[in-house]
C-alpha atoms as a PDB file:
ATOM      1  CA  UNK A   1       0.188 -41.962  24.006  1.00  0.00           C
ATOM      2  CA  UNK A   2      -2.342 -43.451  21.526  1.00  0.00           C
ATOM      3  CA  UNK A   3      -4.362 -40.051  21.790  1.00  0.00           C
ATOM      4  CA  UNK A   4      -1.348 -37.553  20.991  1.00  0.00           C
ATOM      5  CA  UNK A   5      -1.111 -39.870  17.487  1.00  0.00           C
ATOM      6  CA  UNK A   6      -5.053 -39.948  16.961  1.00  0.00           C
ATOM      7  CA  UNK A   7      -4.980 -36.133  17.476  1.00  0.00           C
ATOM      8  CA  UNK A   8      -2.149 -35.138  15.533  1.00  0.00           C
ATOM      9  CA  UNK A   9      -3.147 -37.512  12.509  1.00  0.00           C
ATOM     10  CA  UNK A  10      -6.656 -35.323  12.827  1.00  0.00           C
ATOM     11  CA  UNK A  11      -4.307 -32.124  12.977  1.00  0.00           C
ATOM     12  CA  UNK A  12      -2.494 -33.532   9.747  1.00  0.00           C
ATOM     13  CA  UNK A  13      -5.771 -33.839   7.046  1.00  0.00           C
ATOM     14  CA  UNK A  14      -7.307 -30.611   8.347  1.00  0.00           C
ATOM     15  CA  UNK A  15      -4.174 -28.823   7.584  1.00  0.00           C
ATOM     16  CA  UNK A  16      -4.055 -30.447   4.010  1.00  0.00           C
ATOM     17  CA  UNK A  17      -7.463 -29.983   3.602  1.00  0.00           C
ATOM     18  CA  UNK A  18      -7.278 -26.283   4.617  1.00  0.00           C
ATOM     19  CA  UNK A  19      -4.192 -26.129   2.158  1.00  0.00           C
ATOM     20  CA  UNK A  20      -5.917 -27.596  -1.027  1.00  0.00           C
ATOM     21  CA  UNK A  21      -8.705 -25.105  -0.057  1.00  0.00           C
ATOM     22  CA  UNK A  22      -6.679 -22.576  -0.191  1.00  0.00           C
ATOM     23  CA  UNK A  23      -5.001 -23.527  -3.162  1.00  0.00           C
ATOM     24  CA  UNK A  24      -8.164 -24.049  -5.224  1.00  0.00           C
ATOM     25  CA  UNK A  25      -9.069 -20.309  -3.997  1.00  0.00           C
ATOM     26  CA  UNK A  26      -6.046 -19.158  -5.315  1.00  0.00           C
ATOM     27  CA  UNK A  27      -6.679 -20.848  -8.629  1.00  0.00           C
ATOM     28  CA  UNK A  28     -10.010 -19.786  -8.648  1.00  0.00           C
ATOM     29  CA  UNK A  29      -9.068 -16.048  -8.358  1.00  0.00           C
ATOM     30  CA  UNK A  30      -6.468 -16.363 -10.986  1.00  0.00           C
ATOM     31  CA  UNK A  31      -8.822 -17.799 -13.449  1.00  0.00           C
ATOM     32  CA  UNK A  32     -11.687 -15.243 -12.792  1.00  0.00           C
ATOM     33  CA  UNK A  33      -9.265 -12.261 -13.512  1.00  0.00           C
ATOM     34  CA  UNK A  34      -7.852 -13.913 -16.833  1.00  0.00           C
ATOM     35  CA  UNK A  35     -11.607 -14.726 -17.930  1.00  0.00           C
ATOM     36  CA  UNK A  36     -13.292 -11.287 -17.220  1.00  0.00           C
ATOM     37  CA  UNK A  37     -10.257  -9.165 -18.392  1.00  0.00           C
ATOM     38  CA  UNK A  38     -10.676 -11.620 -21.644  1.00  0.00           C
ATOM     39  CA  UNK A  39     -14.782 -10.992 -21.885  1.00  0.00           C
ATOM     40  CA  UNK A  40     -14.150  -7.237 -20.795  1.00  0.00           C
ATOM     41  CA  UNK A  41     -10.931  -6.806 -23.903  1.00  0.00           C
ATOM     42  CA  UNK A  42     -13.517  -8.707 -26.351  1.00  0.00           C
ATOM     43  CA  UNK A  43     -16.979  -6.741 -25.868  1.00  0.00           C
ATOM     44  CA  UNK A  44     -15.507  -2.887 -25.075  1.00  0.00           C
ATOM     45  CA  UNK A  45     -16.734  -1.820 -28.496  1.00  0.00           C
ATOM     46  CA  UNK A  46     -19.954  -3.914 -28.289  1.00  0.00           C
ATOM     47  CA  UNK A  47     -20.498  -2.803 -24.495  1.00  0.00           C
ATOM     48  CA  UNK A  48     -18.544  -2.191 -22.043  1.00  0.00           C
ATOM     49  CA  UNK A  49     -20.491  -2.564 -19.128  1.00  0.00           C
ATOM     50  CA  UNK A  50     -21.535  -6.265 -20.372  1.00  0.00           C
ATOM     51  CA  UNK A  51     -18.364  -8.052 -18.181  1.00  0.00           C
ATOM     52  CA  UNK A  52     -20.267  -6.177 -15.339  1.00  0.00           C
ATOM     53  CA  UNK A  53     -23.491  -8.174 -16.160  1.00  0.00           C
ATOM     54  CA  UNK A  54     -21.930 -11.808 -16.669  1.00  0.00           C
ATOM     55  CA  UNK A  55     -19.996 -10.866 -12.814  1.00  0.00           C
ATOM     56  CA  UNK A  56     -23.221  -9.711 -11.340  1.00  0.00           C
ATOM     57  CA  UNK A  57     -25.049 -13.381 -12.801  1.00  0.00           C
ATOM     58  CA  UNK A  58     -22.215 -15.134 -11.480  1.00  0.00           C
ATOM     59  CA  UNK A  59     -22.974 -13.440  -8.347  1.00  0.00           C
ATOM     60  CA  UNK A  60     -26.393 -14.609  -8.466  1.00  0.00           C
ATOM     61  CA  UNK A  61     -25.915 -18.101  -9.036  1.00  0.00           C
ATOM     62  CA  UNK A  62     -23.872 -18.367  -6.432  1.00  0.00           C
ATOM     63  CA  UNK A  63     -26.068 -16.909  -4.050  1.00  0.00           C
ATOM     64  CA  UNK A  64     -28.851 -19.237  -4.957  1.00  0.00           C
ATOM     65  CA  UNK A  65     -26.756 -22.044  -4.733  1.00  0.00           C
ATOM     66  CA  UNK A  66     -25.653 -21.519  -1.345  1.00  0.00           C
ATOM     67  CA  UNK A  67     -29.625 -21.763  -0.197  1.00  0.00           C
END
């Protein structure tokens, strides 16, 4: 009986952990769209491929963070 309450305590933080992940990516994705359709609306006339080049640095940072 002591190992069904160990286990399902276990069973309890992953799901809140896999929760607050989830809700952090959902932040996360809301936040990137207001912020590039913001830098994209601001440099159109200056040039408009320039949101394109602050995403693909993004990109890159991540990538060399994950090494």
């Amino acid at each position: 009986m002591r190992d069904n309450n160990r286990t399902s305590c276990v069973c309890l933080v992953t799901g809140a952990v896999f929760g607050a992940i989830a809700s952090v990516e959902v932040v996360c994705m809301v936040l990137g769209t207001v912020i590039f359709n913001t830098i994209y609306s601001k440099t159109l006339h200056i040039a408009p491929g320039f949101v394109f080049l602050i995403m693909a640095i993004f990109f890159a940072l991540s990538c060399v963070l994950l090494l």
